[in-house]
C-alpha atoms as a PDB file:
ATOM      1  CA  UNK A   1     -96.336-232.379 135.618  1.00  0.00           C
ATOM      2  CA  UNK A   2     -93.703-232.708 138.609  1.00  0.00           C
ATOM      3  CA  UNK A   3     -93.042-229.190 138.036  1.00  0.00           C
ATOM      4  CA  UNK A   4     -96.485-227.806 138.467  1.00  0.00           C
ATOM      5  CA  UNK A   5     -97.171-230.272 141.378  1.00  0.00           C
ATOM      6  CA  UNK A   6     -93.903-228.079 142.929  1.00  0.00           C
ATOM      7  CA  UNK A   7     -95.424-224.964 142.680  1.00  0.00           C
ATOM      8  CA  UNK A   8     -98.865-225.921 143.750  1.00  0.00           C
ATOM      9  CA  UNK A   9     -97.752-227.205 146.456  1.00  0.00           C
ATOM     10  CA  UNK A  10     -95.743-223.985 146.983  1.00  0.00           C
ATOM     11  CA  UNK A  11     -98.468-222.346 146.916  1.00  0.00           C
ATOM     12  CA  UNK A  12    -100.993-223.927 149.768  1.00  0.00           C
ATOM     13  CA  UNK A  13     -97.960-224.187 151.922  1.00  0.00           C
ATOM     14  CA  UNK A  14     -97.444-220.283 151.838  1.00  0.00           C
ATOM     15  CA  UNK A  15    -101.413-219.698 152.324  1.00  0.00           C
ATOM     16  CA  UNK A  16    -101.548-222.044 155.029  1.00  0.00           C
ATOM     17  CA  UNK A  17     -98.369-219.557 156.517  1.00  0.00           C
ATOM     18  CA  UNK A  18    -100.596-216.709 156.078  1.00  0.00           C
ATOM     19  CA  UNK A  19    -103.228-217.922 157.431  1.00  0.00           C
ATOM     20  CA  UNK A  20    -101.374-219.285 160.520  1.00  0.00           C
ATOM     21  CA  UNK A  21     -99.417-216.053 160.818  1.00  0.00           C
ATOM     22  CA  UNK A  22    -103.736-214.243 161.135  1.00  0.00           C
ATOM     23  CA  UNK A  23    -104.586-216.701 163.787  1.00  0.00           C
ATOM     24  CA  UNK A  24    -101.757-216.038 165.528  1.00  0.00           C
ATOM     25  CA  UNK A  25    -101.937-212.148 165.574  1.00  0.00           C
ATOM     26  CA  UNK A  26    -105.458-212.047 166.062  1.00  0.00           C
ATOM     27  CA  UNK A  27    -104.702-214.627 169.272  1.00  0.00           C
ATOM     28  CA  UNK A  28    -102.137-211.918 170.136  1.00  0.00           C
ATOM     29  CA  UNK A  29    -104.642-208.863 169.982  1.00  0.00           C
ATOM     30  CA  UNK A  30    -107.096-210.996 172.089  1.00  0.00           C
ATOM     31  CA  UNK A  31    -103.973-211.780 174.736  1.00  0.00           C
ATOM     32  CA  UNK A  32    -103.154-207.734 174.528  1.00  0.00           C
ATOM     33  CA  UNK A  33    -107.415-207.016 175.249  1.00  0.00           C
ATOM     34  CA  UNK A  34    -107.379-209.304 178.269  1.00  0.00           C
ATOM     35  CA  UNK A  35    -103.967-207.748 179.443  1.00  0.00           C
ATOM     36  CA  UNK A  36    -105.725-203.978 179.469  1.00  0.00           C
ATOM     37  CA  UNK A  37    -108.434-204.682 181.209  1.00  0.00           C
END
């Protein structure tokens, strides 16, 4: 059981990275817009 705990949690920790890691370039493409105009 410890074992799959470990790679569960693995595994929300690396989709909350990805989704961080969207935020932050679509936050960056919004900055970049702004910037233009």
């Amino acid at each position: 059981w410890y074992y799959f705990f470990n790679y569960l949690y693995a595994i929300i920790v690396t989709i909350f990275a990805v989704a961080i890691t969207l935020q932050l370039s679509r936050l960056v493409e919004r900055l970049g817009e702004k910037e233009k105009k």
